[in-house]
C-alpha atoms as a PDB file:
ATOM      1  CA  UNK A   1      -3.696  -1.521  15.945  1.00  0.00           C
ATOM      2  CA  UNK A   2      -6.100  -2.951  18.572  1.00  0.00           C
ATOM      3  CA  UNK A   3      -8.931  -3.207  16.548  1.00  0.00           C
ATOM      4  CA  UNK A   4      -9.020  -7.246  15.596  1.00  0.00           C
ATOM      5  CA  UNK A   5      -9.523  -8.017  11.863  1.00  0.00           C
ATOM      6  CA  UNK A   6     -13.653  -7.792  10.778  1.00  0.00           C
ATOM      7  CA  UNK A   7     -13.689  -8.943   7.880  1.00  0.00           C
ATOM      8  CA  UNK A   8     -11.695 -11.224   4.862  1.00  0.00           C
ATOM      9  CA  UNK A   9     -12.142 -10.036   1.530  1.00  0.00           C
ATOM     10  CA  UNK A  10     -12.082 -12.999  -0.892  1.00  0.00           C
ATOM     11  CA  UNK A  11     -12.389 -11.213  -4.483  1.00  0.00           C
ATOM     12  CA  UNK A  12     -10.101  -9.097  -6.808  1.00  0.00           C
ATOM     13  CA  UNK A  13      -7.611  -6.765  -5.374  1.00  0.00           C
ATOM     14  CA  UNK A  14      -8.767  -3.702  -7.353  1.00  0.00           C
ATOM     15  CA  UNK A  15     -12.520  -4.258  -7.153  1.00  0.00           C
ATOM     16  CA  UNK A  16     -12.175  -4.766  -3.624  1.00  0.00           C
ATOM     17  CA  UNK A  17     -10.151  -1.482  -3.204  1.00  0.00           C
ATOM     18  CA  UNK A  18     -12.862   0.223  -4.201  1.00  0.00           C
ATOM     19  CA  UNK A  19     -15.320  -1.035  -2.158  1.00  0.00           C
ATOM     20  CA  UNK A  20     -13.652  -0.940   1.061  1.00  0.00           C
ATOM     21  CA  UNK A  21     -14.193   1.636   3.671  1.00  0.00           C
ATOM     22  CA  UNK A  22     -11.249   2.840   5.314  1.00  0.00           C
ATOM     23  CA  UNK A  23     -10.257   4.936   8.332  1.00  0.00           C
ATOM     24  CA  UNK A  24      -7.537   7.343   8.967  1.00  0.00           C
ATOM     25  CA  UNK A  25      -5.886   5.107  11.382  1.00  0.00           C
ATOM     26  CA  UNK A  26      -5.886   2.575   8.599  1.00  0.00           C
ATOM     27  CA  UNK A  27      -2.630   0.495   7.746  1.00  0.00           C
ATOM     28  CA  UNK A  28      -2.914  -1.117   3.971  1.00  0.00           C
ATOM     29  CA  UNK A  29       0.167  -2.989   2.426  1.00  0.00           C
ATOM     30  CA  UNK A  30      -0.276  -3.714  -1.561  1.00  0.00           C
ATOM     31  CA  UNK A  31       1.029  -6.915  -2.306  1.00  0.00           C
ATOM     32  CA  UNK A  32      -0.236  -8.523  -5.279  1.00  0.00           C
ATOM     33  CA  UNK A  33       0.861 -10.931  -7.907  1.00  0.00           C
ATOM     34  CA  UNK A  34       1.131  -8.300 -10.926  1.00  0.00           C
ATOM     35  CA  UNK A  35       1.457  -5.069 -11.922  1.00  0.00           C
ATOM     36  CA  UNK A  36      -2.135  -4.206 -13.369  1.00  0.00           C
ATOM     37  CA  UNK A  37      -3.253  -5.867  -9.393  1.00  0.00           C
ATOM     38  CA  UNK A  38      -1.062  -3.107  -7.783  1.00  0.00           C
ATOM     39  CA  UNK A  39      -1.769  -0.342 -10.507  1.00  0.00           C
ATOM     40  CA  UNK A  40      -6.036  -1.101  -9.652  1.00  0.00           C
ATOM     41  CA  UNK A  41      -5.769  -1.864  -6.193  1.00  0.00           C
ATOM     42  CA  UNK A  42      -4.291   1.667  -5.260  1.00  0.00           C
ATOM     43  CA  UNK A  43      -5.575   3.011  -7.415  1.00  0.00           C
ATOM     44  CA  UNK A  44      -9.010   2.466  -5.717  1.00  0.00           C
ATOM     45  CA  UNK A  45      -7.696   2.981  -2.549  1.00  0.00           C
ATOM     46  CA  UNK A  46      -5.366   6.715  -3.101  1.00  0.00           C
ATOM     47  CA  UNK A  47      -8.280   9.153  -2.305  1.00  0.00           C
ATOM     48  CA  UNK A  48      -9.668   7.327   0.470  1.00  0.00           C
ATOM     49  CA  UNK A  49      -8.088   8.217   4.739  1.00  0.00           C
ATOM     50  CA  UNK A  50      -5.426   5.794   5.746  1.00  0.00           C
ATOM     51  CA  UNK A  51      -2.949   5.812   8.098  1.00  0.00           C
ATOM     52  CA  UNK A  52       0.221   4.249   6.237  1.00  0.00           C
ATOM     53  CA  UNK A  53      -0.269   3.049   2.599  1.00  0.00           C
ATOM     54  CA  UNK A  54       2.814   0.835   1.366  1.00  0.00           C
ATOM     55  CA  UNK A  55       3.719  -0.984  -2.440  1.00  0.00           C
ATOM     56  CA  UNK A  56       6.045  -3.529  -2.749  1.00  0.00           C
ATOM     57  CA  UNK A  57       8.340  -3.421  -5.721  1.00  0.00           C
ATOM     58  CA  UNK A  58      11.072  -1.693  -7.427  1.00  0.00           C
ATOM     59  CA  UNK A  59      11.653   1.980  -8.560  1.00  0.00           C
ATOM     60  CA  UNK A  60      10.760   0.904 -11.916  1.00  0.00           C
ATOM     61  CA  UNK A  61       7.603  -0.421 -10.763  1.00  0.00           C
ATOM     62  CA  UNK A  62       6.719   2.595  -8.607  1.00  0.00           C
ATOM     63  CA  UNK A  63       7.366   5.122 -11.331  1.00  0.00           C
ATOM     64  CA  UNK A  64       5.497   3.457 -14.391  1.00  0.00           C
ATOM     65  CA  UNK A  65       2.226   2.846 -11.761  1.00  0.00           C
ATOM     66  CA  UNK A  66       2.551   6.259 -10.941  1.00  0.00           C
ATOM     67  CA  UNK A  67       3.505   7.889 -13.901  1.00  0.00           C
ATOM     68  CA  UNK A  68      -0.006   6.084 -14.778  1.00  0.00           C
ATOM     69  CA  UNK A  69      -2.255   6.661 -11.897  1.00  0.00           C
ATOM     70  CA  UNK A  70      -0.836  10.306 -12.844  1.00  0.00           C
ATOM     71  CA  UNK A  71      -1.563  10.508 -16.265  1.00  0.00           C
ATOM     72  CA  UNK A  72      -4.607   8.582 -16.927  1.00  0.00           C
ATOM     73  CA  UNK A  73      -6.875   8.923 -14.349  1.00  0.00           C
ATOM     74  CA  UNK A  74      -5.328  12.367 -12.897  1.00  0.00           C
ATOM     75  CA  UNK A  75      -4.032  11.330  -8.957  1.00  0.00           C
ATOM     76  CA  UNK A  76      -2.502  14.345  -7.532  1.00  0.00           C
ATOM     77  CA  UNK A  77       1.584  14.059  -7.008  1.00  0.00           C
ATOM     78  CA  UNK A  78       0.855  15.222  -3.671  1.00  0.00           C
ATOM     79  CA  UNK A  79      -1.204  12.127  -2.695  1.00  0.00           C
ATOM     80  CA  UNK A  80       1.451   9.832  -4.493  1.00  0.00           C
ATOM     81  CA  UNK A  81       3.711  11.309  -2.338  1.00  0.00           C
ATOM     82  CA  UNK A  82       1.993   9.336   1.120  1.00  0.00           C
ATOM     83  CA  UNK A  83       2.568   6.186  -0.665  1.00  0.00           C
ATOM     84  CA  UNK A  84       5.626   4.118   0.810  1.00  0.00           C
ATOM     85  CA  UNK A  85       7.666   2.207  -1.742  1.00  0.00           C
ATOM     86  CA  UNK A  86       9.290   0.054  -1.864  1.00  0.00           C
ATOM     87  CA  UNK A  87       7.572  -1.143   0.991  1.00  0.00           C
ATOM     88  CA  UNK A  88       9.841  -2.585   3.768  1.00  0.00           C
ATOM     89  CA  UNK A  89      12.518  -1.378   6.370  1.00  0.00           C
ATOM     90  CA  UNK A  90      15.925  -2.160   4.389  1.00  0.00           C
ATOM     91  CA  UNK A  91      16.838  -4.852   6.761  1.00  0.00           C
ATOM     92  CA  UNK A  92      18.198  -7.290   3.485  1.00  0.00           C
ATOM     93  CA  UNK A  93      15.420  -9.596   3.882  1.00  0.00           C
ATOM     94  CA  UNK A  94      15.563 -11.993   1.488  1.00  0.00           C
ATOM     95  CA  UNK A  95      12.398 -14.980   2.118  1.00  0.00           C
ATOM     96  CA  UNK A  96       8.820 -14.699   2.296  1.00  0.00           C
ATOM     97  CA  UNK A  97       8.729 -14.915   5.662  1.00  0.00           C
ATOM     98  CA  UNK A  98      11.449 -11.782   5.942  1.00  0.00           C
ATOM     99  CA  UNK A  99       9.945  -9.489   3.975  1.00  0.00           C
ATOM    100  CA  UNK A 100       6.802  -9.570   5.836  1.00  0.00           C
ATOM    101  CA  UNK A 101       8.514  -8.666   9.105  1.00  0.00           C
ATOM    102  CA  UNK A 102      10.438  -5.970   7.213  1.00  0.00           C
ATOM    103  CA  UNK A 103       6.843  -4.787   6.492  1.00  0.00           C
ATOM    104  CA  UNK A 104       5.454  -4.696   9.651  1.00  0.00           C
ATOM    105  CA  UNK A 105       8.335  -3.579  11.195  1.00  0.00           C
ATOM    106  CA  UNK A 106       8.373  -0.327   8.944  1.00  0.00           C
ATOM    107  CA  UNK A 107       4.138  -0.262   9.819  1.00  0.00           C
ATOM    108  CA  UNK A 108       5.517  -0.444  13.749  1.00  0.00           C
ATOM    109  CA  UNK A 109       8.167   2.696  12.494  1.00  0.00           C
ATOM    110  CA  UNK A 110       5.802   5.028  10.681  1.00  0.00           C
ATOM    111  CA  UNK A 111       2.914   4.788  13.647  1.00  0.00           C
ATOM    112  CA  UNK A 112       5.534   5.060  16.443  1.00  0.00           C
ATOM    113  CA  UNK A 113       7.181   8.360  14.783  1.00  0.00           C
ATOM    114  CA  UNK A 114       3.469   9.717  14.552  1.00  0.00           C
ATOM    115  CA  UNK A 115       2.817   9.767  17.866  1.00  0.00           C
END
């Protein structure tokens, strides 16, 4: 978490997955505007290291995008498994602003219990 940010991405989610290079000591949080953006973006990012790898959204949402990822372009379970979702400590947050530190507070969680 000390390395500062080195670079902003400005194009679409799941093109961009693909193209990034990633460490294991990697933190990514999907959080896109629809369904298909979540389905492509981890999609293109499931096989690559990473340290914590969240999705925001329901059950629903988690099981039809994996049920996918699963069945039509043949992710392991296992991997599936690393992904956190719904993303968030369950702290009732209910704005914007609220979710994000339920976010990075479960981020703050999953590296401190790795130590």
């Amino acid at each position: 978490m000390q390395d500062q940010i080195k670079e902003i991405l400005i194009k679409d989610p799941g093109k961009a997955a693909t193209e990034i290079e990633l460490k294991h000591s990697d933190f990514i949080a999907i959080v896109t505007r629809c369904h298909e953006q979540d389905y492509d973006t981890l999609k293109g990012v499931i096989t690559k290291p990473f340290f914590y790898l969240g999705l925001i959204g329901s059950k629903a949402k988690r099981k039809q995008i994996f049920t996918r990822l699963i069945k039509e372009d043949g992710i392991d379970e296992k991997l599936l498994e690393k992904v956190h979702t719904p993303i968030g400590l369950k702290i009732k947050a209910e704005t914007p602003e609220e979710i994000a530190v339920s976010i990075v507070a479960e981020m703050i969680q999953i590296k401190n219990q790795n130590k």
